[in-house]
N, C-alpha and C. Protein backbone atom coordinates (compact mmCIF):
# COMPACT_ATOMS: atom_id res chain seq x y z
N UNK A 1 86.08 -59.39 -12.12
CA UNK A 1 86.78 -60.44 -11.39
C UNK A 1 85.88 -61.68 -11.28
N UNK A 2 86.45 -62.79 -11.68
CA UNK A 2 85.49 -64.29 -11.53
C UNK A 2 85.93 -64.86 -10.09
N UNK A 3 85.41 -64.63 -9.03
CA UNK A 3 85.11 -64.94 -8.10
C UNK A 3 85.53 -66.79 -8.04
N UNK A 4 85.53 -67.16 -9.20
CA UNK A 4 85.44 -68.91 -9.34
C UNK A 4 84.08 -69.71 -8.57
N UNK A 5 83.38 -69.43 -7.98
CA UNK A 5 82.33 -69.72 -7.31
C UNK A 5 81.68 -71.40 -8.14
N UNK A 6 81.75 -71.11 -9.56
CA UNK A 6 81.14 -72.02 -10.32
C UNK A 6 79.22 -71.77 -10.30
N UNK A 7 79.00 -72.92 -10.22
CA UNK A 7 77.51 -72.42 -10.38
C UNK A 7 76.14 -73.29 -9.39
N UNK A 8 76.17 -71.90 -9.07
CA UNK A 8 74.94 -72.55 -7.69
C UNK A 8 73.88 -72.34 -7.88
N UNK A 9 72.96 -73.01 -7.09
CA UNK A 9 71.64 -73.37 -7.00
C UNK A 9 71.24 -72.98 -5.84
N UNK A 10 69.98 -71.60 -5.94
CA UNK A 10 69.42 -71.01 -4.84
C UNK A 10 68.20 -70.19 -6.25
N UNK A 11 67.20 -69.90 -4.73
CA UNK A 11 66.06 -69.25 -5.67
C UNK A 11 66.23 -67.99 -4.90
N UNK A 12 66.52 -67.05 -5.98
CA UNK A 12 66.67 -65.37 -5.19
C UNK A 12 65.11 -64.97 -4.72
N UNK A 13 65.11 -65.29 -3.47
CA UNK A 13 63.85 -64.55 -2.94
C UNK A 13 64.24 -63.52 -2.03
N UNK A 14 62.72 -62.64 -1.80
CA UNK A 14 62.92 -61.72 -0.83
C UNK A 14 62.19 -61.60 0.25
N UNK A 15 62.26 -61.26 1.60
CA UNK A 15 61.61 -61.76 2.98
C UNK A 15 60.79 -60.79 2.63
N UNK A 16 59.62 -61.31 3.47
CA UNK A 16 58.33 -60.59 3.51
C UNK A 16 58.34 -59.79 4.76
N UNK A 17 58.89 -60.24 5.47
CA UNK A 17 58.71 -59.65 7.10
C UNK A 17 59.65 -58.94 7.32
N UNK A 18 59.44 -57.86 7.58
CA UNK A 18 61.00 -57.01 8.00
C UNK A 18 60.80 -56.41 9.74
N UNK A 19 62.18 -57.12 10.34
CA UNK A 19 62.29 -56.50 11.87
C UNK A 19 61.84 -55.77 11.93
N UNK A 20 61.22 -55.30 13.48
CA UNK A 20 61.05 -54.24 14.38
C UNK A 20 61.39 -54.71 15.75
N UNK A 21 62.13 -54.70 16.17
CA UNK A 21 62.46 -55.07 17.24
C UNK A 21 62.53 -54.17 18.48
N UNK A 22 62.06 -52.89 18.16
CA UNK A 22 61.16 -52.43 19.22
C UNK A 22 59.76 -52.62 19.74
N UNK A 23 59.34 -53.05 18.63
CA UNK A 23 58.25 -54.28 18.25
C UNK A 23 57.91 -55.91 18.73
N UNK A 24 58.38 -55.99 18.67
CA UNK A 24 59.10 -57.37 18.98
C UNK A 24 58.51 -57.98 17.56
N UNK A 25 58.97 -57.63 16.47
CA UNK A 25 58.85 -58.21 15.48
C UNK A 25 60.32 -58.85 14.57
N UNK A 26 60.09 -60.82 14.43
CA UNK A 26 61.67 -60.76 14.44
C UNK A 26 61.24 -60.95 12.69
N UNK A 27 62.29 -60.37 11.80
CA UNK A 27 61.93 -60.21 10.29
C UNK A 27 62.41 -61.88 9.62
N UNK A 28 61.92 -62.09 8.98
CA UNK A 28 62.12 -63.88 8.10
C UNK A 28 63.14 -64.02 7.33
N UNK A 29 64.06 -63.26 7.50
CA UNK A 29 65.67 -63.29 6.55
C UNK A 29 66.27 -64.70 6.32
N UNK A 30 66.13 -65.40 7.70
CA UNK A 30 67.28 -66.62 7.87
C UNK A 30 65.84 -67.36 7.16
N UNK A 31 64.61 -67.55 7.47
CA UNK A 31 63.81 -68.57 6.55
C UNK A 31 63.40 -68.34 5.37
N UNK A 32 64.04 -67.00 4.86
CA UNK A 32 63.69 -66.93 3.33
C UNK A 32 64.90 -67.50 2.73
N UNK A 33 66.50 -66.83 3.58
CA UNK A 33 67.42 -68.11 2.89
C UNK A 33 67.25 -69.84 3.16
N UNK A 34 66.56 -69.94 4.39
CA UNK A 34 66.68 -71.19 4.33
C UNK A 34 65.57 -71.83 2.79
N UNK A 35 64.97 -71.18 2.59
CA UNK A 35 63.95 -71.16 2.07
C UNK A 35 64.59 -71.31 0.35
N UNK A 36 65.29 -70.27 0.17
CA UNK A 36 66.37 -70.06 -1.45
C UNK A 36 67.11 -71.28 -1.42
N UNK A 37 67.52 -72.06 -0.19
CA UNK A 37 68.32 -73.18 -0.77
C UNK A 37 67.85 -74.06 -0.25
N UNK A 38 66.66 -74.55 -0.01
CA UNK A 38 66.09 -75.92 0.10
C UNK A 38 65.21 -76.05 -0.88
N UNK A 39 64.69 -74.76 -1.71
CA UNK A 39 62.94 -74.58 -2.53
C UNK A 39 62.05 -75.24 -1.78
N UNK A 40 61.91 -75.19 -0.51
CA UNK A 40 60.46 -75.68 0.22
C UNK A 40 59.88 -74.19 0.46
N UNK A 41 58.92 -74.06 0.19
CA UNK A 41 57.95 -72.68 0.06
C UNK A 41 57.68 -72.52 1.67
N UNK A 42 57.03 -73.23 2.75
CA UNK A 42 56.61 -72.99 3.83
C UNK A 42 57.57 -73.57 4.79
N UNK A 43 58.44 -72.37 5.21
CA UNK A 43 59.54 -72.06 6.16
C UNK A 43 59.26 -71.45 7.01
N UNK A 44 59.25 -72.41 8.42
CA UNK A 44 58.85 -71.21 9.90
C UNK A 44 59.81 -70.38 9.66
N UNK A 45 59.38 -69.34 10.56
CA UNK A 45 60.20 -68.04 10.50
C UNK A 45 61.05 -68.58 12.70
N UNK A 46 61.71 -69.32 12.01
CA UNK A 46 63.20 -69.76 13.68
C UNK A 46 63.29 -68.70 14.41
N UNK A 47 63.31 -67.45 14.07
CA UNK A 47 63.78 -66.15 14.53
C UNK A 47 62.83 -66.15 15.70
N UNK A 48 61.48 -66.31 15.58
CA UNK A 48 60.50 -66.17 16.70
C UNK A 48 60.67 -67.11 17.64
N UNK A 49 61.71 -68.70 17.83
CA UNK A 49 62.30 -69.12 18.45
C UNK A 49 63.23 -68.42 19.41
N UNK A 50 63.36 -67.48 19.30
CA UNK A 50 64.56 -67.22 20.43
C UNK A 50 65.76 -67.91 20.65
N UNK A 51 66.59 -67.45 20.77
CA UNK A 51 68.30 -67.15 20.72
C UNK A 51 68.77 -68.71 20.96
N UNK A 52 67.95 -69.51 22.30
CA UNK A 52 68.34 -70.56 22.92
C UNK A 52 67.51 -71.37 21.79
N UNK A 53 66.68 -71.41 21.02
CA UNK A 53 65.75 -72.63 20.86
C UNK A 53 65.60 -72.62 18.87
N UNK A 54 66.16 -71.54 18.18
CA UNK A 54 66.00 -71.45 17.12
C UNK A 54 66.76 -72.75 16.04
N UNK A 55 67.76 -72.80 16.50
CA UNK A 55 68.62 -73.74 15.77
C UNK A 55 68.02 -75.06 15.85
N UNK A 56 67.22 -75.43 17.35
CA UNK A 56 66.36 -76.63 17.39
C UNK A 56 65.28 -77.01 16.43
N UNK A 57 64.76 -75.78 16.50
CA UNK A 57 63.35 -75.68 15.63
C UNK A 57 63.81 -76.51 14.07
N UNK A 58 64.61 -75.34 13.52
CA UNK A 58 65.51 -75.32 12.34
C UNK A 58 65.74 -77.19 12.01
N UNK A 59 66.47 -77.71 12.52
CA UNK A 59 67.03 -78.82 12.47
C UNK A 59 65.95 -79.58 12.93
N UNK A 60 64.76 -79.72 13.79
CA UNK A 60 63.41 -80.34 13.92
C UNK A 60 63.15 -80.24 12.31
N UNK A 61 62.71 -79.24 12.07
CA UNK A 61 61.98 -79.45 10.74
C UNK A 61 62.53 -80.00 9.60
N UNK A 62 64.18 -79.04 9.46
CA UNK A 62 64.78 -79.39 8.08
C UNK A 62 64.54 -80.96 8.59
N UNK A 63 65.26 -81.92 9.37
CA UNK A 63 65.41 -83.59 9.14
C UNK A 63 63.66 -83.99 9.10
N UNK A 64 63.05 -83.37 9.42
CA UNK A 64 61.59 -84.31 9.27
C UNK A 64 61.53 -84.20 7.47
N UNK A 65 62.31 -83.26 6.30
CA UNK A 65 61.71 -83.15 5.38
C UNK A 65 63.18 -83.34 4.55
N UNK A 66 64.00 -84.57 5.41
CA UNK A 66 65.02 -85.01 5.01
C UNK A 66 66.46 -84.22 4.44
N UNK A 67 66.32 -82.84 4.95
CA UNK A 67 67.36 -81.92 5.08
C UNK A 67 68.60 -82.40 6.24
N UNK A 68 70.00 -82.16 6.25
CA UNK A 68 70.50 -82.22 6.73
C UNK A 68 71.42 -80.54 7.00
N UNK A 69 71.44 -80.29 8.99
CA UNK A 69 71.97 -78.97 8.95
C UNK A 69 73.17 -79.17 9.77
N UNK A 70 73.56 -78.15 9.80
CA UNK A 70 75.15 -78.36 10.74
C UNK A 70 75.17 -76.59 10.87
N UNK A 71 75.99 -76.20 12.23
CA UNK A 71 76.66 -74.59 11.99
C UNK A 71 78.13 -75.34 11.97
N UNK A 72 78.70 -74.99 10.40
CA UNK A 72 79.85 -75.42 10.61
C UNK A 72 80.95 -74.29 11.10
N UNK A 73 82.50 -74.67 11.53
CA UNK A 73 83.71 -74.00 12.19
C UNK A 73 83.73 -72.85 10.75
N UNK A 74 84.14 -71.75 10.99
CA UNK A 74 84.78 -70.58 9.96
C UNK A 74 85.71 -71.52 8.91
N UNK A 75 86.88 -72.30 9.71
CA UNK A 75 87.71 -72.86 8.80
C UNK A 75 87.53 -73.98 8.28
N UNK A 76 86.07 -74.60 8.26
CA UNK A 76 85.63 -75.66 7.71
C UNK A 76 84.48 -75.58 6.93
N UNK A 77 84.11 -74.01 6.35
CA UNK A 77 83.27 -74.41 5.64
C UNK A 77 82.91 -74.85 4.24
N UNK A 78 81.86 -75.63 4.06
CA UNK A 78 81.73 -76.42 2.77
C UNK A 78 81.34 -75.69 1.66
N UNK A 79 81.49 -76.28 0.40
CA UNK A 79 81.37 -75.64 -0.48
C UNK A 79 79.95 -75.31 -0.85
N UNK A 80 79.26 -74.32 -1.60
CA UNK A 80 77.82 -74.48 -2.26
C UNK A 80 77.21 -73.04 -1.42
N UNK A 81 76.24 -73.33 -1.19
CA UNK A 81 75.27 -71.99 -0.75
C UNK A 81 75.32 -72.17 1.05
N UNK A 82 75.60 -71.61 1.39
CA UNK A 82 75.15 -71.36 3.18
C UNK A 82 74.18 -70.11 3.06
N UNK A 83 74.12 -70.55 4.34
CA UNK A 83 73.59 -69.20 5.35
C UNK A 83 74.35 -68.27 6.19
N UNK A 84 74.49 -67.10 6.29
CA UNK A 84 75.49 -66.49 6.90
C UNK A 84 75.14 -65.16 7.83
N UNK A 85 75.24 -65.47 9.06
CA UNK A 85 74.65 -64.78 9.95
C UNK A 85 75.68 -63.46 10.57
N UNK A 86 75.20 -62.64 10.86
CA UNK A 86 75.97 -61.29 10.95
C UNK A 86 74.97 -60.02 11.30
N UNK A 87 75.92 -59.02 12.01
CA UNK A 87 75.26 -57.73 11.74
C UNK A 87 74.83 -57.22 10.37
N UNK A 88 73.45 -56.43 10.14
CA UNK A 88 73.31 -55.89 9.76
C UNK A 88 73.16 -54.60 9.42
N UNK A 89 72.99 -53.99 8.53
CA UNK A 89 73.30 -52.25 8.35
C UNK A 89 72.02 -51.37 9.28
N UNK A 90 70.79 -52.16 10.02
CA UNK A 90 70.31 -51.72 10.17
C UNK A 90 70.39 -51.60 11.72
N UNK A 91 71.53 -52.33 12.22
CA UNK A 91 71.90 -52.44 13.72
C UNK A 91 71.64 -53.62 14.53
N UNK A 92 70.88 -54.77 13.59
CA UNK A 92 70.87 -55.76 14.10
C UNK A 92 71.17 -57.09 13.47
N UNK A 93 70.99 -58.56 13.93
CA UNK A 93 71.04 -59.24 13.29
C UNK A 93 70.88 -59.53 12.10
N UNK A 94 70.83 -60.20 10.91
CA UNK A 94 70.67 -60.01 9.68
C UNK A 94 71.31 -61.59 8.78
N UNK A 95 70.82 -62.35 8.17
CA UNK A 95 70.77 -63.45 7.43
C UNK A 95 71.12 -63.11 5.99
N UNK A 96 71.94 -63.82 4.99
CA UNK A 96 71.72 -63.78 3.68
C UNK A 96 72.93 -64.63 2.81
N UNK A 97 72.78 -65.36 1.96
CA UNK A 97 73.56 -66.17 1.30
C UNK A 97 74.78 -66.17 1.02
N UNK A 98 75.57 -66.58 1.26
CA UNK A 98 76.99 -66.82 0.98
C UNK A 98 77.65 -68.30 0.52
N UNK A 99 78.33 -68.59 -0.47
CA UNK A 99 79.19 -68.83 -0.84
C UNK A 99 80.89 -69.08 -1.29
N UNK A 100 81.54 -69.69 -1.71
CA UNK A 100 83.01 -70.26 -1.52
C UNK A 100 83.74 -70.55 -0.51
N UNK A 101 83.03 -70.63 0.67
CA UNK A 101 83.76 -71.12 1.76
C UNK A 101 84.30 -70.09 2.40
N UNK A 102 85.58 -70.53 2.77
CA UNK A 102 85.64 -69.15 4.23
C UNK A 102 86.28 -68.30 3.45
N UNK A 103 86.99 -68.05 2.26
CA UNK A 103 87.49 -66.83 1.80
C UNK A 103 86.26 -66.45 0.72
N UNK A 104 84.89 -66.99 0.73
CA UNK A 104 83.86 -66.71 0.00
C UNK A 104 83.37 -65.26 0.31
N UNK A 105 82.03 -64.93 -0.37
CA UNK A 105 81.33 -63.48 -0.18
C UNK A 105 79.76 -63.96 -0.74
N UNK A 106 78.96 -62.79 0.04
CA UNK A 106 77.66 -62.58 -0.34
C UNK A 106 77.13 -62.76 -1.75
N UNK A 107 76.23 -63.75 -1.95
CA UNK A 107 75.75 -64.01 -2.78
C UNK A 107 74.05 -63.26 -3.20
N UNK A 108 73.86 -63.21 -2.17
CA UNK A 108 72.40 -62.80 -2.58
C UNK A 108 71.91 -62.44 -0.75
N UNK A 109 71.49 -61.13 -0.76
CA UNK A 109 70.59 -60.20 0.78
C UNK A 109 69.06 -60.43 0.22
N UNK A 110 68.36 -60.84 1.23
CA UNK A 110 67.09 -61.18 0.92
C UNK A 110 66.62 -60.14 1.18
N UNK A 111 67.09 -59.05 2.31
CA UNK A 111 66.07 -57.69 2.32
C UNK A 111 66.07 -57.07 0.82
N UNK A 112 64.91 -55.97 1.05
CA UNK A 112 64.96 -55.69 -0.01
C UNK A 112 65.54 -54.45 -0.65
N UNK A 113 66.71 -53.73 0.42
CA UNK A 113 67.35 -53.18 -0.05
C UNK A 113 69.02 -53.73 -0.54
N UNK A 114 69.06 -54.87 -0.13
CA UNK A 114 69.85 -56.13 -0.69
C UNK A 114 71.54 -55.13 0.11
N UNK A 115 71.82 -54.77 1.05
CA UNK A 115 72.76 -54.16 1.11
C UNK A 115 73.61 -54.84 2.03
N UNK A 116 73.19 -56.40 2.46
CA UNK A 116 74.36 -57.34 3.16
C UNK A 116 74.03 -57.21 4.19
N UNK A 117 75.51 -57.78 4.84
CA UNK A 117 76.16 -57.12 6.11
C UNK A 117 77.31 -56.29 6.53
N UNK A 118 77.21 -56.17 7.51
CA UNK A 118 78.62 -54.67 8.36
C UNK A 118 79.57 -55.83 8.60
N UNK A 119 80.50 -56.02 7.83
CA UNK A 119 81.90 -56.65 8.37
C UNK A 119 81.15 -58.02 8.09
N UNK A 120 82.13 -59.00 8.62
CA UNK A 120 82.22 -60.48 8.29
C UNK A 120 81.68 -61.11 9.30
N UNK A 121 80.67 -61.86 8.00
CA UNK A 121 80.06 -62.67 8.85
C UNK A 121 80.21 -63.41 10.47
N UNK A 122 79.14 -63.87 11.50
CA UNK A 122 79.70 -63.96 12.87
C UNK A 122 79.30 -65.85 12.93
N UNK A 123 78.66 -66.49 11.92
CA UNK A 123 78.42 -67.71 11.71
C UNK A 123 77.29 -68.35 10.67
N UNK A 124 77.56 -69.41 10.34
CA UNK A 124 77.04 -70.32 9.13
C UNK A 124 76.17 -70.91 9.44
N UNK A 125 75.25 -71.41 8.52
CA UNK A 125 74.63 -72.62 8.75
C UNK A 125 74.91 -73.15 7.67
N UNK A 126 74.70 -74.45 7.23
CA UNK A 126 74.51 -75.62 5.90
C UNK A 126 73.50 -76.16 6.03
N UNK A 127 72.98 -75.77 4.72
CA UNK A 127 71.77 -77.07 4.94
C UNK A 127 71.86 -77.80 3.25
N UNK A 128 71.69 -79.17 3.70
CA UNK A 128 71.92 -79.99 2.26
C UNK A 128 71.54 -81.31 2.76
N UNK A 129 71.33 -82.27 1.59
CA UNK A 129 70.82 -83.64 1.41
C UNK A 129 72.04 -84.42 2.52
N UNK A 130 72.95 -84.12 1.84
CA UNK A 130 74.08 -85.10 2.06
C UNK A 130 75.22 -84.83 3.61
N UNK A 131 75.16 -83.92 4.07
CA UNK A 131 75.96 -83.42 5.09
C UNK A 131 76.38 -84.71 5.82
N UNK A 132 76.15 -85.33 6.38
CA UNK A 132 76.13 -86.46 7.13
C UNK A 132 76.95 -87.25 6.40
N UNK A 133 76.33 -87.93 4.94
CA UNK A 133 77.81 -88.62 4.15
C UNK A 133 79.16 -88.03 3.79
N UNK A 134 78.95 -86.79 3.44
CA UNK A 134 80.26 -85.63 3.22
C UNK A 134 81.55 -85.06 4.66
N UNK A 135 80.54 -85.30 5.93
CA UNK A 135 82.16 -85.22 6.46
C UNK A 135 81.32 -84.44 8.17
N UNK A 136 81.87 -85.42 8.73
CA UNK A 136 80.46 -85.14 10.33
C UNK A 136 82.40 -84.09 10.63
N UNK A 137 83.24 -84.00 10.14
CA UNK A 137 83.89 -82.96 10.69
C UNK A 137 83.73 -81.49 10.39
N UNK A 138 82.28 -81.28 9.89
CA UNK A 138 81.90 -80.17 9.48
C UNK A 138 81.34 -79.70 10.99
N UNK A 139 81.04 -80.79 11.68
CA UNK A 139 79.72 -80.33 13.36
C UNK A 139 81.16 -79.28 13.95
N UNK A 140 79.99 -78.12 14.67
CA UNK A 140 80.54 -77.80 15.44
C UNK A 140 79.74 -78.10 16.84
N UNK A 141 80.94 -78.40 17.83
CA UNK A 141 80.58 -78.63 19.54
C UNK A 141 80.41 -77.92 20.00
């Protein structure tokens, strides 16, 4: 089945850090994707931000290095590579690439048993050059 996706641009990497969160170790999933679709090599790991302050961090850095981010609405998302946040198989949070918009699917799991997520995704991020010229009705409030 051709998915129609067309053809995207991401570098398949794989996180180095894997959760323990009995640990308090948070694993680098969301900055290795952020990481596959910006190609900037040195990506804080947001996760160690905490729940309230991660998305700040995120959007501090991406615009200092002229990235533009947004979490866009389910029914507004844009075309190309996101980020897609969700349970994972291992019982917790879990990051990894997605594509075609909201009737899209997993493109690439940065863990390294690459096995996704449990059910559909719970929210997006975008990150790209242009977000801002392409359509500020992507923000969500």
């Amino acid at each position: 089945m051709d998915p129609g996706l067309g053809v995207l641009v991401f570098r398949p990497l794989t996180q180095t850090i894997m959760a323990a969160p009995e640990k308090g170790i948070h694993g680098n999933c969301f900055a290795t994707c952020v990481a596959a679709i910006t190609g900037e090599d040195n990506v804080p790991n947001f996760a160690q931000e905490g729940k309230s302050k991660w998305f700040i961090a995120l959007w501090t850095w991406a615009d200092r290095l002229g990235w533009d981010v947004c979490s866009p609405n389910e029914d507004r998302l844009p075309e190309g590579v996101l980020v897609a946040m969700g349970l994972g198989p291992r019982g917790f949070k879990h990051a990894v690439l997605w594509a075609g918009g909201r009737d899209g699917m997993i493109i690439w799991d940065p863990h390294p048993d690459r096995t996704g997520l449990v059910g559909r995704p719970e929210n997006w991020v975008s990150i790209d050059r242009d977000l801002r010229k392409r359509g500020a009705d992507l923000w969500t409030v």
